[in-house]
N, C-alpha and C. Protein backbone atom coordinates (compact mmCIF):
# COMPACT_ATOMS: atom_id res chain seq x y z
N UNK A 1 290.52 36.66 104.67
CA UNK A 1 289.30 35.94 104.38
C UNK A 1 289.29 34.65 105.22
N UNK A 2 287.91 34.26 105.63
CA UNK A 2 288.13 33.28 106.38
C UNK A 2 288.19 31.57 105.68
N UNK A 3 288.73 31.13 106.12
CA UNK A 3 289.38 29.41 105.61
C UNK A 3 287.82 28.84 105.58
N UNK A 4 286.55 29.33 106.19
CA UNK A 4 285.08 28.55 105.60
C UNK A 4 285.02 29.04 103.87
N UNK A 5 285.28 30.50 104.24
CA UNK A 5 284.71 31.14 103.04
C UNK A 5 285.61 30.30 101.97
N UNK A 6 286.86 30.37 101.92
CA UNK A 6 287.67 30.02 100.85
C UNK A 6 287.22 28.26 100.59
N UNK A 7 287.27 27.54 101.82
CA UNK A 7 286.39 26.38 100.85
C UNK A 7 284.94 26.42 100.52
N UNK A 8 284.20 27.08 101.18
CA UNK A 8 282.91 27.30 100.09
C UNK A 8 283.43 27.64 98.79
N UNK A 9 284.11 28.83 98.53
CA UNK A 9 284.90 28.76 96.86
C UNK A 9 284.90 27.69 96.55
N UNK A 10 285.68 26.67 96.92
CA UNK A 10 286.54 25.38 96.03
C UNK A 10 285.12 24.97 95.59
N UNK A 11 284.59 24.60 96.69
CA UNK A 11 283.37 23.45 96.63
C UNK A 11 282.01 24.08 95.36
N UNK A 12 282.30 25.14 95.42
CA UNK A 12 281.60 26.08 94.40
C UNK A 12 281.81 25.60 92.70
N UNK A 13 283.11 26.28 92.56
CA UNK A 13 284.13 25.80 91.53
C UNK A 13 284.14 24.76 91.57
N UNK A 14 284.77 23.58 92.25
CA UNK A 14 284.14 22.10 91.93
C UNK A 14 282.96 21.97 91.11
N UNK A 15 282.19 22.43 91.98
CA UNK A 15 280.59 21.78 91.59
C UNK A 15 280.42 22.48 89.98
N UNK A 16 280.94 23.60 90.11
CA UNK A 16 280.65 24.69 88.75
C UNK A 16 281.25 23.94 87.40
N UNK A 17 282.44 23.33 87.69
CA UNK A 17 283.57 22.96 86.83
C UNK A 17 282.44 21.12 86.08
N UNK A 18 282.05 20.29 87.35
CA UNK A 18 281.22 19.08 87.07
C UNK A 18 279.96 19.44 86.33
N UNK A 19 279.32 20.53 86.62
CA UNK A 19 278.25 21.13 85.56
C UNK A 19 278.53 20.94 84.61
N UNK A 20 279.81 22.19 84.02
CA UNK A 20 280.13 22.58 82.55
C UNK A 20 280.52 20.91 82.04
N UNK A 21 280.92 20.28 82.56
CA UNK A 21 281.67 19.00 82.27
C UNK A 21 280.56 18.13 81.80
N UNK A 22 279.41 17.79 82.89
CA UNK A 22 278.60 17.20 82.44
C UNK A 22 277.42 17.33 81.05
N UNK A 23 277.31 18.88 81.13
CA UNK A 23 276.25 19.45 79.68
C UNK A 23 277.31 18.91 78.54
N UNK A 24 279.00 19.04 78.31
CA UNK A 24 279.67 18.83 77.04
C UNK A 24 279.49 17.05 76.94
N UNK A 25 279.52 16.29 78.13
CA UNK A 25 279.41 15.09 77.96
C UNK A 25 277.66 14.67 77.00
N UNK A 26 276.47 15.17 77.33
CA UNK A 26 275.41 15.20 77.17
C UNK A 26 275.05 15.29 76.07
N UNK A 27 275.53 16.67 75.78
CA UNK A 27 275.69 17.45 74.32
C UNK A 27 275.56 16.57 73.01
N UNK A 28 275.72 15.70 72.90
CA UNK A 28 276.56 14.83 71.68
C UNK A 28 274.98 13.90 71.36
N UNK A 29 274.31 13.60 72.41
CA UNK A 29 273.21 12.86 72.80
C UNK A 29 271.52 14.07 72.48
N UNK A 30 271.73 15.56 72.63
CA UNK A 30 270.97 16.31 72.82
C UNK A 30 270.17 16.54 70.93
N UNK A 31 268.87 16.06 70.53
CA UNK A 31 268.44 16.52 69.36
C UNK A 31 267.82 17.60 68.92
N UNK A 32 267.24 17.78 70.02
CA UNK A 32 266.16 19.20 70.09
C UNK A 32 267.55 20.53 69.89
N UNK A 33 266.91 21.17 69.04
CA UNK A 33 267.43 22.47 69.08
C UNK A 33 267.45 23.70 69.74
N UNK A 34 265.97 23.51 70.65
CA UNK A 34 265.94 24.56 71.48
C UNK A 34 266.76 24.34 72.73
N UNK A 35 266.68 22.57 73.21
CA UNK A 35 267.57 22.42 74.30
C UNK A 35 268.92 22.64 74.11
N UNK A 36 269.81 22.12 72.94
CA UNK A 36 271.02 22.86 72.37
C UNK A 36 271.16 24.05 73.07
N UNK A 37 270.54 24.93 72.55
CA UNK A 37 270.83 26.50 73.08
C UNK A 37 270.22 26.60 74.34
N UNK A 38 268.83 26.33 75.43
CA UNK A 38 269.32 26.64 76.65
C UNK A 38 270.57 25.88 77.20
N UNK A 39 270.93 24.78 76.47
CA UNK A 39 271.95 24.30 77.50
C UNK A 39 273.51 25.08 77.15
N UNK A 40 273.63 25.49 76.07
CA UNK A 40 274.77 26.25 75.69
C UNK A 40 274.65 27.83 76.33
N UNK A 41 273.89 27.90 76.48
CA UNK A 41 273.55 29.24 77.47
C UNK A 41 273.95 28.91 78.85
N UNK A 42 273.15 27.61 79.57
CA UNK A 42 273.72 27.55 81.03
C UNK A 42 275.16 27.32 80.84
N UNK A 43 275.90 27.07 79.88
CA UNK A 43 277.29 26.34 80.21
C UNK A 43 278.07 27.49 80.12
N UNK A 44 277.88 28.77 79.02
CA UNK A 44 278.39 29.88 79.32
C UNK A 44 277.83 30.32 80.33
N UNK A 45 277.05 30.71 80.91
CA UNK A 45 276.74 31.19 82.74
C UNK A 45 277.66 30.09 83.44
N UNK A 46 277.59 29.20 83.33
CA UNK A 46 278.61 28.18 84.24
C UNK A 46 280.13 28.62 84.53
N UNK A 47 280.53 29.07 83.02
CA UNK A 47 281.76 29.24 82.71
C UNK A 47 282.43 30.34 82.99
N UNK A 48 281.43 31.56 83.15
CA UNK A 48 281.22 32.85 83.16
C UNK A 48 281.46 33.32 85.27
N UNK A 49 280.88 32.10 86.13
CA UNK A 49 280.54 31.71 87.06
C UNK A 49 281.96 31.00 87.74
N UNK A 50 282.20 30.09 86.54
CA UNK A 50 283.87 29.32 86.96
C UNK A 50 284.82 30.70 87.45
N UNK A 51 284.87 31.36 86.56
CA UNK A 51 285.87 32.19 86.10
C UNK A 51 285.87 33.17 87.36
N UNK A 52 284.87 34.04 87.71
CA UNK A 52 284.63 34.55 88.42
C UNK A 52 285.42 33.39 90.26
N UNK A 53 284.73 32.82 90.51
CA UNK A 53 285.12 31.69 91.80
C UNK A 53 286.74 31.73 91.34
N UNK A 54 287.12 31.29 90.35
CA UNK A 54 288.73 31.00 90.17
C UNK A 54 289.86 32.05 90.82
N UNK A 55 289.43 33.46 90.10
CA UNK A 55 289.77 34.58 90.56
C UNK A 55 289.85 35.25 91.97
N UNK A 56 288.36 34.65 92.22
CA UNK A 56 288.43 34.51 94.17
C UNK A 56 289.77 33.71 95.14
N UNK A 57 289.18 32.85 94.44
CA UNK A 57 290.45 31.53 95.01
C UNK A 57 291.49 31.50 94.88
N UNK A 58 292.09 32.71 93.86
CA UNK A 58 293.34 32.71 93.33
C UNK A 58 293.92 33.86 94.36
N UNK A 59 292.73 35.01 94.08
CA UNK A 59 293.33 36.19 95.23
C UNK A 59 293.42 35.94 96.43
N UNK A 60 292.88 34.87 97.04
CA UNK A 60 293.14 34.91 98.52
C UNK A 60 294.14 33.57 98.58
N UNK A 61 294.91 33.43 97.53
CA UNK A 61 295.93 32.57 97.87
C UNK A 61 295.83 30.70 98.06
N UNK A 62 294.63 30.62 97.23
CA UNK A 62 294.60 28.83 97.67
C UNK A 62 294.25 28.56 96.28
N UNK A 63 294.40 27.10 96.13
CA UNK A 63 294.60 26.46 94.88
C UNK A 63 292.98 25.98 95.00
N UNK A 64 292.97 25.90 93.44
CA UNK A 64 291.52 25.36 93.02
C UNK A 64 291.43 23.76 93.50
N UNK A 65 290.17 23.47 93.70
CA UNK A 65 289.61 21.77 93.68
C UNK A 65 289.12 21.27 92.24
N UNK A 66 289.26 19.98 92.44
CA UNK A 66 288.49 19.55 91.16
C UNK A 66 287.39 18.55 91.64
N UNK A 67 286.79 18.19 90.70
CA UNK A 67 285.38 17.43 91.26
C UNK A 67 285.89 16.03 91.63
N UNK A 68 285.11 15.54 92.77
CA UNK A 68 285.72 14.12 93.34
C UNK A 68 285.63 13.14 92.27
N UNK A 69 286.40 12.50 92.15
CA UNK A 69 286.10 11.34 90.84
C UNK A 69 284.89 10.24 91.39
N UNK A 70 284.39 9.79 92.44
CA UNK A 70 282.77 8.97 92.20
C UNK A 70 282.22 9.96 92.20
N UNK A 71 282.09 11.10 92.47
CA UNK A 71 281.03 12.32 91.98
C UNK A 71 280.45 12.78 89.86
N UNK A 72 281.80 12.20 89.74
CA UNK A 72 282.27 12.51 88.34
C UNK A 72 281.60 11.20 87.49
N UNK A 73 282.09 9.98 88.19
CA UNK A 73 281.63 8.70 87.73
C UNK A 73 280.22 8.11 87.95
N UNK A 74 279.91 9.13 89.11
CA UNK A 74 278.40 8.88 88.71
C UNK A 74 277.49 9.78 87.88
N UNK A 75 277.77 11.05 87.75
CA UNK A 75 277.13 11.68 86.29
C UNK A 75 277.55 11.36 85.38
N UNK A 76 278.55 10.74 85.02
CA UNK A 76 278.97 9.76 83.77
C UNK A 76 278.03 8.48 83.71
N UNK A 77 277.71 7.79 84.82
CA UNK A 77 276.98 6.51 84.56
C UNK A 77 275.28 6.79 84.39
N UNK A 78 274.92 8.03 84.87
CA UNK A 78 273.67 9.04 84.70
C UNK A 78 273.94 9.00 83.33
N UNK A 79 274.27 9.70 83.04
CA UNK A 79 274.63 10.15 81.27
C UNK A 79 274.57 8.93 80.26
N UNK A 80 275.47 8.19 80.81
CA UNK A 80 275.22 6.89 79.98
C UNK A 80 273.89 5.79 79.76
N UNK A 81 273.01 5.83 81.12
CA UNK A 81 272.21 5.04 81.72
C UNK A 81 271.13 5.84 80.76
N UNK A 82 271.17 7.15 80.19
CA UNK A 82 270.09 7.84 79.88
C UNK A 82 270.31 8.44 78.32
N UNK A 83 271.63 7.72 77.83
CA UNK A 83 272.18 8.04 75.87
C UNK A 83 271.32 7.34 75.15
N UNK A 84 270.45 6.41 75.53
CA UNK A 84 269.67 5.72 74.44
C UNK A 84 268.36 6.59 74.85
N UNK A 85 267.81 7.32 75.63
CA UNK A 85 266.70 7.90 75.38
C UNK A 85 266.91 9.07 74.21
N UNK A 86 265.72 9.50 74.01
CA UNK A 86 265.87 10.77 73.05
C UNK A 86 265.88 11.77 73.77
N UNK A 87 266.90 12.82 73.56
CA UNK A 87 266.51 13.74 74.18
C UNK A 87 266.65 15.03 73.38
């Protein structure tokens, strides 16, 4: 497999892994019940999605990425900047 393809994986999984991360951060903030469940729906497709990329990355022999930490710290300061609205 070629060394583009395998970091498109990571960068995939990264991004896949900061998703699921960001809806559980959110979650706690979320009132509506219908958004509850689409968002518990995308996070299993997310997860469902992780899993799948992991397995890629694993068979062709390279270690997973994790999400850059100011990538991380800024959907955290998103998240925070936006806990006093209702949502």
């Amino acid at each position: 497999m070629k060394i583009d393809t395998i970091n498109l994986l990571k960068e995939c999984n990264s991004g896949i892994k900061m998703g699921v991360s960001s809806i559980d951060r959110v979650m706690p903030y979320v009132k509506s019940e219908k958004l509850k469940k689409a968002l518990n729906a995308c996070k299993d497709e997310h997860a469902t999605l992780g899993d799948e990329s992991h397995k890629l990355i694993l068979k062709y022999g390279a270690d997973t990425k994790e999400p850059h930490p100011v990538a991380r710290m800024m959907g955290d300061m998103k998240i925070r900047s936006r806990s006093e609205a209702h949502v």
